[in-house]
Protein backbone atom coordinates (compact mmCIF):
# COMPACT_ATOMS: atom_id res chain seq x y z
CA UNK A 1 0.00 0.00 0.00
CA UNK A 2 1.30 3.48 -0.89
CA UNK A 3 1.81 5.83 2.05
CA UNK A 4 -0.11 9.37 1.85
CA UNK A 5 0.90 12.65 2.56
CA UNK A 6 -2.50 14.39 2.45
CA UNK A 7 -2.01 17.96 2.65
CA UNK A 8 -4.49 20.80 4.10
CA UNK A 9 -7.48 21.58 1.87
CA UNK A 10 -6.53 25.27 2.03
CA UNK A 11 -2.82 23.96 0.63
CA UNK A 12 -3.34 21.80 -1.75
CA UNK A 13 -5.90 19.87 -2.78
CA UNK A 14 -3.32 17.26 -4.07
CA UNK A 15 -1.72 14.52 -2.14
CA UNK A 16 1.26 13.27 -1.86
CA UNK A 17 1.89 9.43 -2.38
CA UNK A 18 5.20 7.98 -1.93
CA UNK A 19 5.32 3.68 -2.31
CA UNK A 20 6.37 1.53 0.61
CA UNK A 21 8.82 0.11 -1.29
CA UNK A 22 11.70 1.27 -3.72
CA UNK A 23 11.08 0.48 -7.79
CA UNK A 24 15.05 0.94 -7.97
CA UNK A 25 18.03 2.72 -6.34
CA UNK A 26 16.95 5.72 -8.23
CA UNK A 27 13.20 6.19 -8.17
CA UNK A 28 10.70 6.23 -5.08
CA UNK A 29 7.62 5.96 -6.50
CA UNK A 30 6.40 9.58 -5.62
CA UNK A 31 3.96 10.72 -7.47
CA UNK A 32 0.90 13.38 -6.90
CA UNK A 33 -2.68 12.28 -6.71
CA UNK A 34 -6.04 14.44 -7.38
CA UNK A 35 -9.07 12.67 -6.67
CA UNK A 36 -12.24 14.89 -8.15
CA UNK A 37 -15.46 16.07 -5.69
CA UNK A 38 -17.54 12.73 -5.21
CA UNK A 39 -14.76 10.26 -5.55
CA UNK A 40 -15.51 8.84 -2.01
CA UNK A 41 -19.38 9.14 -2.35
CA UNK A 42 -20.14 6.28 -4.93
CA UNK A 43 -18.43 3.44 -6.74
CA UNK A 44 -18.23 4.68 -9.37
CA UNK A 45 -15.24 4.37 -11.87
CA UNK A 46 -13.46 8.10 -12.95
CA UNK A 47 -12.40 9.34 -16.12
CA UNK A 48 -7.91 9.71 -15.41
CA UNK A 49 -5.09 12.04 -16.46
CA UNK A 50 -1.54 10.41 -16.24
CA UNK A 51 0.70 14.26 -16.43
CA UNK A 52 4.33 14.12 -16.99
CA UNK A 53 6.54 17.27 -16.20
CA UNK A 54 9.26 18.60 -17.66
CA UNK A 55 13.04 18.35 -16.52
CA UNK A 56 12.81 21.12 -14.09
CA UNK A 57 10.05 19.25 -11.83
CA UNK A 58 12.30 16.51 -11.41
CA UNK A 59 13.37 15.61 -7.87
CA UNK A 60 12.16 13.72 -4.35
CA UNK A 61 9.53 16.18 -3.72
CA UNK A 62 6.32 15.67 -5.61
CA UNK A 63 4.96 19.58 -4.92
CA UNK A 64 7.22 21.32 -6.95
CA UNK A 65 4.99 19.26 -9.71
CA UNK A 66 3.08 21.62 -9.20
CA UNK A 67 4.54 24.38 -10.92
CA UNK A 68 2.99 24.25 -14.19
CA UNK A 69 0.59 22.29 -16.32
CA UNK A 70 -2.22 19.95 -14.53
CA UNK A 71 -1.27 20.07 -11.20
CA UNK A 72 -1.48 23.76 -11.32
CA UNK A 73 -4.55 24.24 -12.71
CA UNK A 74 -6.43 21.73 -10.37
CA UNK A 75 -5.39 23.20 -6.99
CA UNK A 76 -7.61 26.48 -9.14
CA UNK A 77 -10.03 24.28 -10.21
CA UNK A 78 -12.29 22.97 -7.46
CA UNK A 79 -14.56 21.03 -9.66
CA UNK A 80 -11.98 19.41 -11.72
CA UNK A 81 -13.75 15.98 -12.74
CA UNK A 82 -10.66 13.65 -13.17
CA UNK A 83 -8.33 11.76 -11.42
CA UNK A 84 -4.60 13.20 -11.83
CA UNK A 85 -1.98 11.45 -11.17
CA UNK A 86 1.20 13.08 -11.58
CA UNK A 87 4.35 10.88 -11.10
CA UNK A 88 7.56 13.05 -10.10
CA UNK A 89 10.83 11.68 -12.49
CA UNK A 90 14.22 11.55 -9.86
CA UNK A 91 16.88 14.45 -10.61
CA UNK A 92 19.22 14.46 -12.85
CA UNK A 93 17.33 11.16 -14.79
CA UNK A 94 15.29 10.84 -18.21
CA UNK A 95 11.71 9.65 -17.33
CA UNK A 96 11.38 5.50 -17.56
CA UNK A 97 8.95 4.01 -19.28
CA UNK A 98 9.86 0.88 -16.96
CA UNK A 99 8.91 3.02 -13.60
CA UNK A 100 5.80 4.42 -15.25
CA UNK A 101 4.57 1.05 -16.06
CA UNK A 102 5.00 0.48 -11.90
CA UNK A 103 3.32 3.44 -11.22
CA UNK A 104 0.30 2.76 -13.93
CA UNK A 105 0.04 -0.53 -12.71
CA UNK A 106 0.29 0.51 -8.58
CA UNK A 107 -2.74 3.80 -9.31
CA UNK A 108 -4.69 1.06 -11.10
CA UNK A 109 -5.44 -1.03 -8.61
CA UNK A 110 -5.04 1.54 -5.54
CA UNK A 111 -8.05 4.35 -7.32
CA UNK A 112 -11.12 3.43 -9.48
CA UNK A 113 -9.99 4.66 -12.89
CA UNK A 114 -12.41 3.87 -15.81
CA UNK A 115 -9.41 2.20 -17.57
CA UNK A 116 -11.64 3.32 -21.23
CA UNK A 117 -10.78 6.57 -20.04
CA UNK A 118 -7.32 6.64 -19.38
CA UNK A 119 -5.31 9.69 -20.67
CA UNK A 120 -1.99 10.68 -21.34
CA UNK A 121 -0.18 14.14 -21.20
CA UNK A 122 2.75 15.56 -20.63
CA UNK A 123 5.18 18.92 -21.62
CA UNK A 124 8.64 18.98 -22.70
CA UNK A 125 10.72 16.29 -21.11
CA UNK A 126 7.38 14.99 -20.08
CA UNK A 127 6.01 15.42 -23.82
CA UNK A 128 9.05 12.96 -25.27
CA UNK A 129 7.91 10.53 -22.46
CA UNK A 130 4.11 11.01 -23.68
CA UNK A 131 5.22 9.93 -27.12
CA UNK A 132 7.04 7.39 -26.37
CA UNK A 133 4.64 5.76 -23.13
CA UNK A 134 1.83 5.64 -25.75
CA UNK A 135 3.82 4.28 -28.27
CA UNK A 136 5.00 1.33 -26.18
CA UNK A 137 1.38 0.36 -25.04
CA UNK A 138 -1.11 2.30 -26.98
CA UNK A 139 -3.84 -0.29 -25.99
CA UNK A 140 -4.12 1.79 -22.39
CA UNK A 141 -4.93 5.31 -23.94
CA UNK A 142 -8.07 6.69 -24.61
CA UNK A 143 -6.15 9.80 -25.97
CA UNK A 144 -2.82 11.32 -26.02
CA UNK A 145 -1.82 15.08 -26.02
CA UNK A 146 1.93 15.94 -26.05
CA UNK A 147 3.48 19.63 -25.65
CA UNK A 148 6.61 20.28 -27.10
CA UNK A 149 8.09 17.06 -27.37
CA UNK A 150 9.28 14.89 -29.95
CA UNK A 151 9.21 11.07 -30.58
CA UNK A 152 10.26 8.86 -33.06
CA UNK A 153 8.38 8.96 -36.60
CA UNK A 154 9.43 5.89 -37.20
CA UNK A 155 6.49 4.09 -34.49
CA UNK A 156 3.71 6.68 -34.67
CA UNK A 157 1.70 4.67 -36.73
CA UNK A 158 1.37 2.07 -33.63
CA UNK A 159 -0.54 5.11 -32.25
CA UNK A 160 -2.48 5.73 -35.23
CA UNK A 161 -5.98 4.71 -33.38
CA UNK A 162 -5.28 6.65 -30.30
CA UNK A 163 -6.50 10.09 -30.90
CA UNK A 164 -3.93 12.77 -30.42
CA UNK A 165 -3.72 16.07 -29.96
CA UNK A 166 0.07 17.66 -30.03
CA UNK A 167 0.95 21.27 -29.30
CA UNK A 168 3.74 23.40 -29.83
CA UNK A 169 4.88 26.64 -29.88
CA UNK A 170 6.30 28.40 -33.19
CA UNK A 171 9.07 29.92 -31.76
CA UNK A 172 10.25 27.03 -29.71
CA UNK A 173 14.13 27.08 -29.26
CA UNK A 174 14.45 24.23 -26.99
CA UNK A 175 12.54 21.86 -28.93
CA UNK A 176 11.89 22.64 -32.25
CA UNK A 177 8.50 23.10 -33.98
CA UNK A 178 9.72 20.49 -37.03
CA UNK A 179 9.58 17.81 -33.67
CA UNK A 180 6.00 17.87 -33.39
CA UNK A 181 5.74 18.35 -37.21
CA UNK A 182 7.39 15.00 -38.03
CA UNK A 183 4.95 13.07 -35.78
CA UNK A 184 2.04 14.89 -37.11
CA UNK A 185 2.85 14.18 -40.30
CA UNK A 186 3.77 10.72 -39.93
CA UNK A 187 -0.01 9.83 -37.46
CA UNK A 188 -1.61 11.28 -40.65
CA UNK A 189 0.36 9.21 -43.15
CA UNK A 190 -1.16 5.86 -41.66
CA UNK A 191 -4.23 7.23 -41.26
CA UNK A 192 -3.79 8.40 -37.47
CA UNK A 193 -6.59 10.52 -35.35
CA UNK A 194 -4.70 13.85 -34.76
CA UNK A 195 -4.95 17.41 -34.32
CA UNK A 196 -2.52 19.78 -34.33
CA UNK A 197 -2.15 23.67 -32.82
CA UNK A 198 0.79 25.68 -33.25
CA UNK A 199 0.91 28.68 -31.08
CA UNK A 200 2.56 31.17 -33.27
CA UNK A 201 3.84 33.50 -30.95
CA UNK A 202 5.35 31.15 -28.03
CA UNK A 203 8.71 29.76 -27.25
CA UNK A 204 9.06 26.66 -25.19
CA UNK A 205 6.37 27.43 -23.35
CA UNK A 206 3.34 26.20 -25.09
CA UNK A 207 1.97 24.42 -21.76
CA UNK A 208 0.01 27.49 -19.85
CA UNK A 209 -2.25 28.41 -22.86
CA UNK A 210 -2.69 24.56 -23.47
CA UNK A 211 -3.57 23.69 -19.87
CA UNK A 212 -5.49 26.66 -19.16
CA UNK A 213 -7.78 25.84 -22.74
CA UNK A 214 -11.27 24.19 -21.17
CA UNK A 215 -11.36 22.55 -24.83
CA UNK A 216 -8.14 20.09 -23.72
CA UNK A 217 -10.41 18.51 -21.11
CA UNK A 218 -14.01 18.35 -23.36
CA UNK A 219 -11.93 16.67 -25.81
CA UNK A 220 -10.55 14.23 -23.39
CA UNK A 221 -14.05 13.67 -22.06
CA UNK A 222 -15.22 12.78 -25.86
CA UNK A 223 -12.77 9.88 -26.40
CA UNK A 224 -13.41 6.58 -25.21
CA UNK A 225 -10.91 3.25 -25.61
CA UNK A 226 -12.64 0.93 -27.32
């Protein structure tokens, strides 16, 4: 069983879980958990967000997660109606697919996720992992939406039935524009569900108008794994 942190509504309305035991030498298991207005008042089974940050969230404390994308909005957004789960990547490391499988498989058994309506997100460092997460199991995803990442052309058509929605910024200088291009491109060469915006005017940062847009979450609720 995972141990809880649970922090003060007026905080946080967040919690911090951290496993009982250690994945490897190098990752903990921390991870951030949002459970929406009503989760303890039914059985019923929730629609999910898996969020992965970027390199400068990584680390052994799960609330600096916080500082942008999902897990910001949602401590503004008292009516939020997902589950979050946000897993925190160790410094200094690349995110592994191998310790998000732990943590997918650990939140799936601990929370009452609709697993049809399981989503995936994530921005920068966190939108390479998106990419590649879905790519290596794209039968858990009832949609995908990465910000400026980049992932290998070569696989995207394993994705091609998970609808997508990838963002970027025009001016991007830490990841290129022509990364999200080439996976675009190459979902709607095999016939992939994607859409594509390209802010015109932003740099790296393409995540606050993304996360702040209402339409990111209606289109989430819209797609169902079948």
């Amino acid at each position: 069983m995972p141990t809880k942190k649970t922090n003060s509504p007026q905080s946080s309305r967040q919690t911090v879980v951290t496993f009982n035991k250690e994945i490897n030498k190098h990752f903990h298991g921390n991870y951030l958990l949002y459970l929406p207005p009503g989760y303890s008042e039914s059985d019923a089974l929730w629609p999910t967000i898996f969020f992965l940050h970027g390199s400068g969230e990584r680390g052994r404390d799960p609330k600096i997660v916080k500082r942008h994308g999902i897990p910001k909005i949602v401590d503004k957004k008292p009516y939020f109606q997902f589950i979050v789960i946000s897993p925190q990547c160790p410094a200094n490391r690349w995110w592994s697919l191998e310790n998000l499988d732990v943590v997918f498989e650990e939140v799936t058994t601990q929370y009452r996720i609709d697993p049809k309506r399981i989503y995936l997100t994530g921005l920068s460092m966190g939108g390479y992992a998106s990419w590649a997460w879905a790519i290596e199991h794209p039968q858990r995803f009832a949609a995908l939406a990465p910000v400026c990442g980049a992932g290998n052309p070569l696989e995207a058509c394993k994705i091609k039935n998970v609808p997508t929605w990838v963002f970027h910024g025009a001016k991007d200088k830490t990841v290129p524009l022509h990364k999200s291009e080439e996976m675009v491109a190459a979902l709607k060469a095999c016939g992939g569900k994607v859409k594509f915006t390209v802010y015109p005017d932003a740099g790296h940062d393409s995540w606050t108008k993304t996360y702040d847009n209402p339409k990111l979450y209606e289109w989430f609720l819209k797609q169902t794994r079948q």
